[in-house]
N, C-alpha and C. Protein backbone atom coordinates (compact mmCIF):
# COMPACT_ATOMS: atom_id res chain seq x y z
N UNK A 1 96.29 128.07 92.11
CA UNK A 1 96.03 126.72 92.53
C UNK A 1 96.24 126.62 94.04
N UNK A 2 95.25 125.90 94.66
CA UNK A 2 95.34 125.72 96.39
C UNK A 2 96.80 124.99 96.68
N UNK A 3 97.36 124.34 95.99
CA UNK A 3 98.86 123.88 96.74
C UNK A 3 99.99 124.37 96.65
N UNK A 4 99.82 125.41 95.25
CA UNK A 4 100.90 126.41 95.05
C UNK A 4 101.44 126.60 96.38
N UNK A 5 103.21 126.34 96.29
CA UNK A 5 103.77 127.16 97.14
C UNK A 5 102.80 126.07 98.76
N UNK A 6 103.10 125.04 98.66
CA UNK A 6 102.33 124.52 99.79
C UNK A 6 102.51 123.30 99.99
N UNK A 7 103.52 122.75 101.06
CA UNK A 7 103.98 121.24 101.17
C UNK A 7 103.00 120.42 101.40
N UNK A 8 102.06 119.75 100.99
CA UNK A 8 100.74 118.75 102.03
C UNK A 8 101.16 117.96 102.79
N UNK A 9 102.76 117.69 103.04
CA UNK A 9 103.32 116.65 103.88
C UNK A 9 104.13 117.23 105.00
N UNK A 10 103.21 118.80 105.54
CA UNK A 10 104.48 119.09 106.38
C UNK A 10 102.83 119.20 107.70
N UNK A 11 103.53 118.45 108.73
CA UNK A 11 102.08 118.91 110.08
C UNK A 11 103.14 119.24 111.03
N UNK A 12 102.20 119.42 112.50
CA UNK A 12 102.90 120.19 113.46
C UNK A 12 102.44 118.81 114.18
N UNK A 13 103.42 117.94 114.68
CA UNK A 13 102.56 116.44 115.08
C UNK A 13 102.40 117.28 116.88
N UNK A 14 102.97 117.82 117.21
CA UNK A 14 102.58 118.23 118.73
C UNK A 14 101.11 118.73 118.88
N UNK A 15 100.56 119.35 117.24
CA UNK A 15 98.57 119.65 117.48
C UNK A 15 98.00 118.85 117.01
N UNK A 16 98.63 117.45 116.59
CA UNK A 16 97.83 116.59 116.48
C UNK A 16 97.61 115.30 117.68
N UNK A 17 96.28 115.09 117.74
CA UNK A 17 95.97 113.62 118.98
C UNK A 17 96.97 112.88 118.46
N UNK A 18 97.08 112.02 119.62
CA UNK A 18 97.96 110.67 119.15
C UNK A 18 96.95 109.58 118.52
N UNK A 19 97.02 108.98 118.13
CA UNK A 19 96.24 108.02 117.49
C UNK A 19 96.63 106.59 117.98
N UNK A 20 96.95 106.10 118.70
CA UNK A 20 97.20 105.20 119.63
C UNK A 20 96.23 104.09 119.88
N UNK A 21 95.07 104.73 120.16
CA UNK A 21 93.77 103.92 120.30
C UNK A 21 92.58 103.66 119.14
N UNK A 22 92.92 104.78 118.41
CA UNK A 22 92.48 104.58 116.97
C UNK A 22 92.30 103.70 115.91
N UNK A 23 91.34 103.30 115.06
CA UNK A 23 91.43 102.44 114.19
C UNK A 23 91.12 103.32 113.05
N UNK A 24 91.76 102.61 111.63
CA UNK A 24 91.66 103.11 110.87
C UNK A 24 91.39 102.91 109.16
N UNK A 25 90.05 102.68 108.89
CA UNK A 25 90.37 102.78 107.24
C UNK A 25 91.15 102.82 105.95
N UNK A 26 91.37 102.45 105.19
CA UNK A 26 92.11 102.91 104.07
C UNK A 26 91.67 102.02 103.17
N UNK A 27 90.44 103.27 101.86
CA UNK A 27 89.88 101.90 100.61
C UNK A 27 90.59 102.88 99.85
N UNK A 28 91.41 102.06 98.71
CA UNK A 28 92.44 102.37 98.00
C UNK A 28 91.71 101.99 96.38
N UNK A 29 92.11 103.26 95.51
CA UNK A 29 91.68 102.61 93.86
C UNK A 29 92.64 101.77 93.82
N UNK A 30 92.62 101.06 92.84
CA UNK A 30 93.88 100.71 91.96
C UNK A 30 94.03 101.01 90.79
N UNK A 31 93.31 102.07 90.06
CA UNK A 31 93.30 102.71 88.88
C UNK A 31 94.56 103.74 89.04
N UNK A 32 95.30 104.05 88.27
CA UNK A 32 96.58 104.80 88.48
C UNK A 32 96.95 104.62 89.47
N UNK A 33 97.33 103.33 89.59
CA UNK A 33 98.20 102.78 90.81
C UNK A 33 99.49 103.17 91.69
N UNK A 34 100.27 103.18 90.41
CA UNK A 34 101.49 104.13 91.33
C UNK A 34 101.13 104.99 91.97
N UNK A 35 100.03 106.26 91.48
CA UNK A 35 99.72 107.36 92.23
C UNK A 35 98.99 107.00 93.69
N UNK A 36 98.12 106.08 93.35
CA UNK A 36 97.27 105.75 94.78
C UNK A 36 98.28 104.95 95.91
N UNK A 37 99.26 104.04 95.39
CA UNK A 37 100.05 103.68 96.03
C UNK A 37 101.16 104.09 96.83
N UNK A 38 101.15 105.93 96.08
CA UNK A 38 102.09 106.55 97.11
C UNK A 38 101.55 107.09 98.16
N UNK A 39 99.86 107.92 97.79
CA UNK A 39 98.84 107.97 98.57
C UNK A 39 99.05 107.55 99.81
N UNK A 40 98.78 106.10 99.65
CA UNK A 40 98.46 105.32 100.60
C UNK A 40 99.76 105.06 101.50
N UNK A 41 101.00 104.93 100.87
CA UNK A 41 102.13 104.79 101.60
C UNK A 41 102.55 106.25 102.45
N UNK A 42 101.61 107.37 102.21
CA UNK A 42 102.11 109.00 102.87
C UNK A 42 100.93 108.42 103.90
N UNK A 43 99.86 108.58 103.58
CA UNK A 43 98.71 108.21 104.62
C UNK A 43 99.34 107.02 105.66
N UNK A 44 99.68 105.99 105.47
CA UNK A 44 99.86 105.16 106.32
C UNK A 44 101.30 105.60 107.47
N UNK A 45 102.45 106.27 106.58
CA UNK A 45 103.46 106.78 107.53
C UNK A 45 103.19 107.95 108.26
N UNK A 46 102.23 108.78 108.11
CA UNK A 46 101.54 109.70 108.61
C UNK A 46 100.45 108.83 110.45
N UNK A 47 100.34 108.08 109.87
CA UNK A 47 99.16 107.36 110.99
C UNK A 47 99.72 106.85 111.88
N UNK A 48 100.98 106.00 111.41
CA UNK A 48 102.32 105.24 112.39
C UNK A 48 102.60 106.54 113.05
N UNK A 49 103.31 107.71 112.11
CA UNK A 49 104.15 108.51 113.02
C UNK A 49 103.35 109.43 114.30
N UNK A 50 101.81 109.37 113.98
CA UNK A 50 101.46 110.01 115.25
C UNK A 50 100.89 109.46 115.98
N UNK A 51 101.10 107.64 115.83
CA UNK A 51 100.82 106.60 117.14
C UNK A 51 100.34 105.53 117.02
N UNK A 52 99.34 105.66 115.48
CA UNK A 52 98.38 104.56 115.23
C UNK A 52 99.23 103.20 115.64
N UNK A 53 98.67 102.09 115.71
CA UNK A 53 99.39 101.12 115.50
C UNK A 53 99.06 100.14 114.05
N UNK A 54 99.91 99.36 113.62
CA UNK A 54 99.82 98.76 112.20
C UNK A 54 98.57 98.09 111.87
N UNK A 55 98.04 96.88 113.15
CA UNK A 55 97.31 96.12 113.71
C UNK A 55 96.03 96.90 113.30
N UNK A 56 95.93 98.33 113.98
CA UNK A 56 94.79 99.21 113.94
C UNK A 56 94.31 99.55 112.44
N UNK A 57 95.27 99.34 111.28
CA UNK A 57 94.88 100.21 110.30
C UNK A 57 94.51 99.23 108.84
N UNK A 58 93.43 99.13 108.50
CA UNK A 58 92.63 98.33 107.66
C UNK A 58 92.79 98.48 106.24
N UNK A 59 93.68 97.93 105.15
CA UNK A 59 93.66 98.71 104.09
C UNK A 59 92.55 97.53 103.29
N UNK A 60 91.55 98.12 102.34
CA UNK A 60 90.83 97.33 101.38
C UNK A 60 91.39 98.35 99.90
N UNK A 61 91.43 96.96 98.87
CA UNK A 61 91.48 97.88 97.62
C UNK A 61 89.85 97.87 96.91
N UNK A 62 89.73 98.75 95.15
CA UNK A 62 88.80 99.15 95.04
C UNK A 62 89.18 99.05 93.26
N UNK A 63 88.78 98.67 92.20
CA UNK A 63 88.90 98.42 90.93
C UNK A 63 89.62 100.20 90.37
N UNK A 64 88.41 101.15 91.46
CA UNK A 64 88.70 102.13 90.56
C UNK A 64 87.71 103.65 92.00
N UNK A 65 88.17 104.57 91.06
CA UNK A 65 87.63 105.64 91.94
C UNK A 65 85.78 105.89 92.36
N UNK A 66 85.44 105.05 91.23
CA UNK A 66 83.99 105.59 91.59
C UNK A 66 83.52 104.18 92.33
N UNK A 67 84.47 103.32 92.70
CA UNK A 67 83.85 101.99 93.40
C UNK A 67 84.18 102.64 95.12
N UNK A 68 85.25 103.43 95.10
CA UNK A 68 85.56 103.83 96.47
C UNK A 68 84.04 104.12 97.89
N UNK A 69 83.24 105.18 97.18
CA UNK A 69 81.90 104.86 98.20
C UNK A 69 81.36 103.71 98.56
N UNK A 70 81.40 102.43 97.30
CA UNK A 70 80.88 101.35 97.98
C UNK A 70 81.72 100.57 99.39
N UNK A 71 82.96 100.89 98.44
CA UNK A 71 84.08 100.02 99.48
C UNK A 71 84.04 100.66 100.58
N UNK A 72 84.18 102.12 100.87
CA UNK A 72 83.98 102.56 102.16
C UNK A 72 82.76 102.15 102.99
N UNK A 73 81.28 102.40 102.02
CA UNK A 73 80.08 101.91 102.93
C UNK A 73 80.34 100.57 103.54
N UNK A 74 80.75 99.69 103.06
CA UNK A 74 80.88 97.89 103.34
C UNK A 74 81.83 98.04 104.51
N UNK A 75 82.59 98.85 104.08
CA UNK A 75 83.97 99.12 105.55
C UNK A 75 83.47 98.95 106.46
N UNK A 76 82.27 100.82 106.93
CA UNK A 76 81.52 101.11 107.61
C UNK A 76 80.43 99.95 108.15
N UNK A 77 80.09 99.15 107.25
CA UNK A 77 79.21 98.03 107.64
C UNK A 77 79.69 96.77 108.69
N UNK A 78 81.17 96.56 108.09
CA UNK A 78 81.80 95.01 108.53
C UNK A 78 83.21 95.42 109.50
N UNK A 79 83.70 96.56 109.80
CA UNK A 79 84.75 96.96 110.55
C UNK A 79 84.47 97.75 111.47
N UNK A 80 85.06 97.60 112.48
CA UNK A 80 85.11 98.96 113.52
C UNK A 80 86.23 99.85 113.23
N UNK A 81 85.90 101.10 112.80
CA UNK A 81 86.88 101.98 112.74
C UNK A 81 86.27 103.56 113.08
N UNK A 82 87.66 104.26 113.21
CA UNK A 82 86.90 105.53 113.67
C UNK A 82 87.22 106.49 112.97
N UNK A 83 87.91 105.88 111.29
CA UNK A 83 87.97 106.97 110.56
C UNK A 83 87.87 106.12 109.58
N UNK A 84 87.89 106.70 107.93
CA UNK A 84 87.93 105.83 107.11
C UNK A 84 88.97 106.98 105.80
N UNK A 85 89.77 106.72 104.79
CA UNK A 85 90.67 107.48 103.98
C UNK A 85 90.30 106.54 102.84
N UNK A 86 89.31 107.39 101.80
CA UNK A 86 88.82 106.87 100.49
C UNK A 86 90.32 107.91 99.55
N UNK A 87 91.12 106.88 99.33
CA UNK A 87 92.30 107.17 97.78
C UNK A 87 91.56 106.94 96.63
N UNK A 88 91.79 107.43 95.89
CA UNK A 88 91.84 107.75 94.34
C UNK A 88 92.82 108.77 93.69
N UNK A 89 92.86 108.56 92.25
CA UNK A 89 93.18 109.13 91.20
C UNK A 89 92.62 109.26 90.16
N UNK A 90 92.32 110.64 89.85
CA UNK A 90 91.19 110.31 88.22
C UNK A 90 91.97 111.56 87.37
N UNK A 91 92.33 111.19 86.33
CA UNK A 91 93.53 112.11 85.49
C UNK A 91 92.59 112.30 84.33
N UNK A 92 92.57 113.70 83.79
CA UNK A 92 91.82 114.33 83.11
C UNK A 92 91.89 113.88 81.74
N UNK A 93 91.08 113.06 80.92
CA UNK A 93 91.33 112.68 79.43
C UNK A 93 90.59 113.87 78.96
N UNK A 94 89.98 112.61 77.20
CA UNK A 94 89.86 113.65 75.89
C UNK A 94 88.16 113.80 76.15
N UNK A 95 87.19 113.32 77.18
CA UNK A 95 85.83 113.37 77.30
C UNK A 95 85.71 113.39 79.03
N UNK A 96 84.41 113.98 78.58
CA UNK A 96 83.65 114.31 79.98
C UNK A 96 83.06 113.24 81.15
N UNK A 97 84.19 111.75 80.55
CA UNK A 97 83.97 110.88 81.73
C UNK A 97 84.90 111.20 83.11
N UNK A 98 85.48 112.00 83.14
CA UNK A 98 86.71 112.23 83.96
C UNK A 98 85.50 113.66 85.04
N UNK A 99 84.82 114.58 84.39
CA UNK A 99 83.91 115.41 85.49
C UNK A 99 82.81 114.09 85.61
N UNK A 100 82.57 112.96 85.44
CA UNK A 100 81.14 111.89 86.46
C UNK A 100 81.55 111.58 87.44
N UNK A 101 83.31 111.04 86.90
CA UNK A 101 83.11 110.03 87.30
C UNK A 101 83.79 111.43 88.93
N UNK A 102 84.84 112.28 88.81
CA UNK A 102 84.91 113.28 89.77
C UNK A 102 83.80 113.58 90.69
N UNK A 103 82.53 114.22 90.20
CA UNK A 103 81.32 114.53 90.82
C UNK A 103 80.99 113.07 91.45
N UNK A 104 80.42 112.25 90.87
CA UNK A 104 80.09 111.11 91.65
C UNK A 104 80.48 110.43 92.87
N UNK A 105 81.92 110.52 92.55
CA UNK A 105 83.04 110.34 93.75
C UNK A 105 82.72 111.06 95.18
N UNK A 106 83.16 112.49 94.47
CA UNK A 106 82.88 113.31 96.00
C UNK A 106 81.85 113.00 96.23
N UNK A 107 80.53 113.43 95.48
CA UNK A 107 79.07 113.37 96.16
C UNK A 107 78.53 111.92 96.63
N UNK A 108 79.71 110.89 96.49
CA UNK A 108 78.87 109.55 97.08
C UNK A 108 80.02 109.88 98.49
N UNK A 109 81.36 110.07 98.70
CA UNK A 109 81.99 110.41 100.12
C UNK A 109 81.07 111.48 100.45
N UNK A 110 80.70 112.55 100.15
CA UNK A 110 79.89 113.26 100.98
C UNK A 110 78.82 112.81 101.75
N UNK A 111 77.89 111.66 100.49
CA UNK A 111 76.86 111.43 101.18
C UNK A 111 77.37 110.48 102.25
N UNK A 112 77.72 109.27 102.23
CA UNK A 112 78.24 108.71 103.92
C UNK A 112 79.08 109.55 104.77
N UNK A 113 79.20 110.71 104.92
CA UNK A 113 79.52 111.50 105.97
C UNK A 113 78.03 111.86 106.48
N UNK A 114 77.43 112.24 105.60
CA UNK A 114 76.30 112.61 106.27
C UNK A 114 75.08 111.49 107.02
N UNK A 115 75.48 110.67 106.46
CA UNK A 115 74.73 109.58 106.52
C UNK A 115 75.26 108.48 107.82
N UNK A 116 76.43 108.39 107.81
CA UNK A 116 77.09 107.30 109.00
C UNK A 116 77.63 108.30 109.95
N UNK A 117 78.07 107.46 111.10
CA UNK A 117 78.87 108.10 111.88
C UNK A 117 80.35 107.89 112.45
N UNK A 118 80.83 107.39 110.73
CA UNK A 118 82.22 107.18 110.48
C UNK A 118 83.10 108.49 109.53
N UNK A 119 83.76 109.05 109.97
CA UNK A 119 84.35 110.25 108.91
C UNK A 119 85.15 109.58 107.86
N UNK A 120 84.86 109.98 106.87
CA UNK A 120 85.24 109.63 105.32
C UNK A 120 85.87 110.32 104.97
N UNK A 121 87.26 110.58 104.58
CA UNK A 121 88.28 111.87 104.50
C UNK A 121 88.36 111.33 103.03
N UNK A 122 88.52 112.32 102.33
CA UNK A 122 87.96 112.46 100.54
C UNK A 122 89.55 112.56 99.98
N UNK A 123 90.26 111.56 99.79
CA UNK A 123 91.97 112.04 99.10
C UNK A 123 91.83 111.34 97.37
N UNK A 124 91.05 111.88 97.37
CA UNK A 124 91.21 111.39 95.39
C UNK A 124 91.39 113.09 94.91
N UNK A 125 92.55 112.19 93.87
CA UNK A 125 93.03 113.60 93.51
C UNK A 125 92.53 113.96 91.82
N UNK A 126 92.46 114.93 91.67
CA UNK A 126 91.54 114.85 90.42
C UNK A 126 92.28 115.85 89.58
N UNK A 127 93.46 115.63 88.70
CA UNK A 127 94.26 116.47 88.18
C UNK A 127 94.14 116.34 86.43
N UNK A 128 94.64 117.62 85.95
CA UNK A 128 94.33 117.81 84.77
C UNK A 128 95.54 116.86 84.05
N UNK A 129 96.43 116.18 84.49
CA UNK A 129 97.65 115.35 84.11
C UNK A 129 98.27 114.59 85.09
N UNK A 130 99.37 113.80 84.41
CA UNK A 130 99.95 112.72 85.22
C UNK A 130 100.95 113.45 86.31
N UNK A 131 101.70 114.27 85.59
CA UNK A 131 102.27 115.30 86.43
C UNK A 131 102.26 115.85 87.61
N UNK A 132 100.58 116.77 87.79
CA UNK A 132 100.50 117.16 88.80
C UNK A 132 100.21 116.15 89.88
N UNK A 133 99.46 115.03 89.44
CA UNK A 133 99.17 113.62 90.21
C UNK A 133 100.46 113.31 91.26
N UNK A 134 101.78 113.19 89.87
CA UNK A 134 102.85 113.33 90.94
C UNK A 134 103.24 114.07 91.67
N UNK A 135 103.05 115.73 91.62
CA UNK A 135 103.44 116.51 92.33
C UNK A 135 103.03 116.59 93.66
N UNK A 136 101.27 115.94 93.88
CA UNK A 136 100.67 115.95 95.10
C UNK A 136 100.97 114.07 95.89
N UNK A 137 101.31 113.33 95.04
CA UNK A 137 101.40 111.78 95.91
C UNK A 137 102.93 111.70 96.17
N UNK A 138 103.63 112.64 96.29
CA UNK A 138 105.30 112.56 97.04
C UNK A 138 106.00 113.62 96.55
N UNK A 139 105.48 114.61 95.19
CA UNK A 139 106.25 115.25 94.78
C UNK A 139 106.31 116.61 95.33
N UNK A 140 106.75 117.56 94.09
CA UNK A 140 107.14 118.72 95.28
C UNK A 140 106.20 119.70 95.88
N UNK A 141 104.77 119.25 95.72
CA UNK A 141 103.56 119.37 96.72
C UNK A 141 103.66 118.68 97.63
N UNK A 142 104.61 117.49 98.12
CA UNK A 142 104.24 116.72 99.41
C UNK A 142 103.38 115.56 98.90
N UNK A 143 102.62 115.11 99.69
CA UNK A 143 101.74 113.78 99.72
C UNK A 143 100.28 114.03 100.03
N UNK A 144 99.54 114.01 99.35
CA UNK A 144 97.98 114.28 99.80
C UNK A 144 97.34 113.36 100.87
N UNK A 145 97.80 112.18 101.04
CA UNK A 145 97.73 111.19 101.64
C UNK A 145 98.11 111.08 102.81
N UNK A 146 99.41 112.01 103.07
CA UNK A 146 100.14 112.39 104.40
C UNK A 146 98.51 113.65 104.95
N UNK A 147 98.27 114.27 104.17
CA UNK A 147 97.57 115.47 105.16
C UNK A 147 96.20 114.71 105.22
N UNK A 148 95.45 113.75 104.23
CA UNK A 148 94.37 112.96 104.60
C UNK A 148 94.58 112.15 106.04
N UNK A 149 95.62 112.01 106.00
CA UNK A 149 95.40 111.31 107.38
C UNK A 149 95.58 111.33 108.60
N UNK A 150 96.12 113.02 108.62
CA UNK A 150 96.27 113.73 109.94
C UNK A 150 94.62 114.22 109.89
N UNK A 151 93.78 114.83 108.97
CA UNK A 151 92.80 114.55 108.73
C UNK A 151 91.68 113.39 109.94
N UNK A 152 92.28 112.54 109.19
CA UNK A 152 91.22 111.29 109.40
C UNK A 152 91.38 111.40 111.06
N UNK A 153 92.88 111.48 111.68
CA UNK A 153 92.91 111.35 113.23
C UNK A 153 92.30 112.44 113.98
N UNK A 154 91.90 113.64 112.94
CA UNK A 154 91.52 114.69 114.02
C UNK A 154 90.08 114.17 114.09
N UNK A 155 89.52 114.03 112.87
CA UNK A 155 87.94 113.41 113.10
C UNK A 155 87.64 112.46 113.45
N UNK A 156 88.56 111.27 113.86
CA UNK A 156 88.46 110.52 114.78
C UNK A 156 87.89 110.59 116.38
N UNK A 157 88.67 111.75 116.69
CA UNK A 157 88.95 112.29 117.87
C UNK A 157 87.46 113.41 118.37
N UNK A 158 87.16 113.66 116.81
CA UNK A 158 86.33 115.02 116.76
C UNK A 158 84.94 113.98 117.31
N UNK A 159 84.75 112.61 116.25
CA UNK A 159 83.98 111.76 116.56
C UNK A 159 83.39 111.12 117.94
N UNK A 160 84.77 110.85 118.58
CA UNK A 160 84.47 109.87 119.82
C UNK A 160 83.85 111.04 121.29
C-alpha cells in the first residue's frame, strides 16, 4: 500500500511557498463526516501554518462525494481562488456503487483540471473500511488533507 510506513502529515515547510497571498478552496462532502471533517481540519492547519490567511480560504460543503466536481466547477465560476481542495470519503460496501461513484469522482476532478485554470487537488479517500479512512484523516498515516494542501499551495504558485 502507498502509505505504508508513510506519515502524509509530515512536510519540509522551508520547500514550501508561503501562501500569504493565496486564496484558497475547500468543497467538502459531508458523507462520512467525521472523516471529511478531519480532512478538512489537516488541510486548513496545513494552509494557516505556511501563511495562508483565514480570510483567504473558502470552505463550501457538498451532500456527498460525487457532488464534489459540481461544487468545485461553481467555485471556479463565482470565487477567485488559486487553488481549489475537493474532500471526500467513499468507504467500500457490499456493491459496485462504491467503484462509480470512485471513478466518477476522480474523472470529473480530472476533467476541470484540464479544463479550467484553477488546480483541483483530488483528497477523497477511497478505502476498503472505516479504519483505514481513519488511519489517513489524523491517524497513524497522518492526514491526507494536511499533504492536499501543501499540494494545492505548490500549484498555486505553479499556476500564477
Amino acid at each position: 500500500m502507498a502509505t505504508e510506513n508513510k506519515n502524509l502529515s509530515v512536510y519540509d515547510k522551508s520547500n514550501i511557498p508561503n501562501a500569504k497571498n493565496l486564496r484558497f478552496g475547500i468543497v467538502v462532502s459531508e458523507w462520512n463526516g467525521d472523516i471529511t471533517e478531519a480532512l478538512f481540519q489537516g488541510a486548513e492547519a496545513a494552509l494557516l501554518d505556511c501563511g495562508a490567511l483565514q480570510e483567504n480560504i473558502i470552505r463550501w460543503n457538498v451532500p456527498g462525494s460525487f457532488e464534489l466536481t459540481y461544487g468545485c466547477k461553481k467555485m471556479i465560476h463565482t470565487q477567485t481562488v488559486d487553488a481549489i481542495v475537493a474532500i471526500g470519503s467513499v468507504i467500500r460496501g457490499e456493491t459496485s456503487h462504491f467503484d462509480f461513484v470512485c471513478s466518477a469522482t476522480a474523472q470529473g476532478i480530472m476533467d476541470l483540471n484540464v479544463k479550467y485554470d484553477v488546480p483541483v487537488v483530488f483528497c477523497v479517500l477511497t478505502d476498503d473500511n472505516i479504519q483505514q479512512s481513519r488511519d489517513r484523516s489524523g491517524g497513524k498515516h497522518g492526514n491526507k488533507g494536511t499533504e492536499a494542501a501543501i499540494v494545492a499551495i505548490q500549484m498555486a504558485v505553479l499556476g500564477k
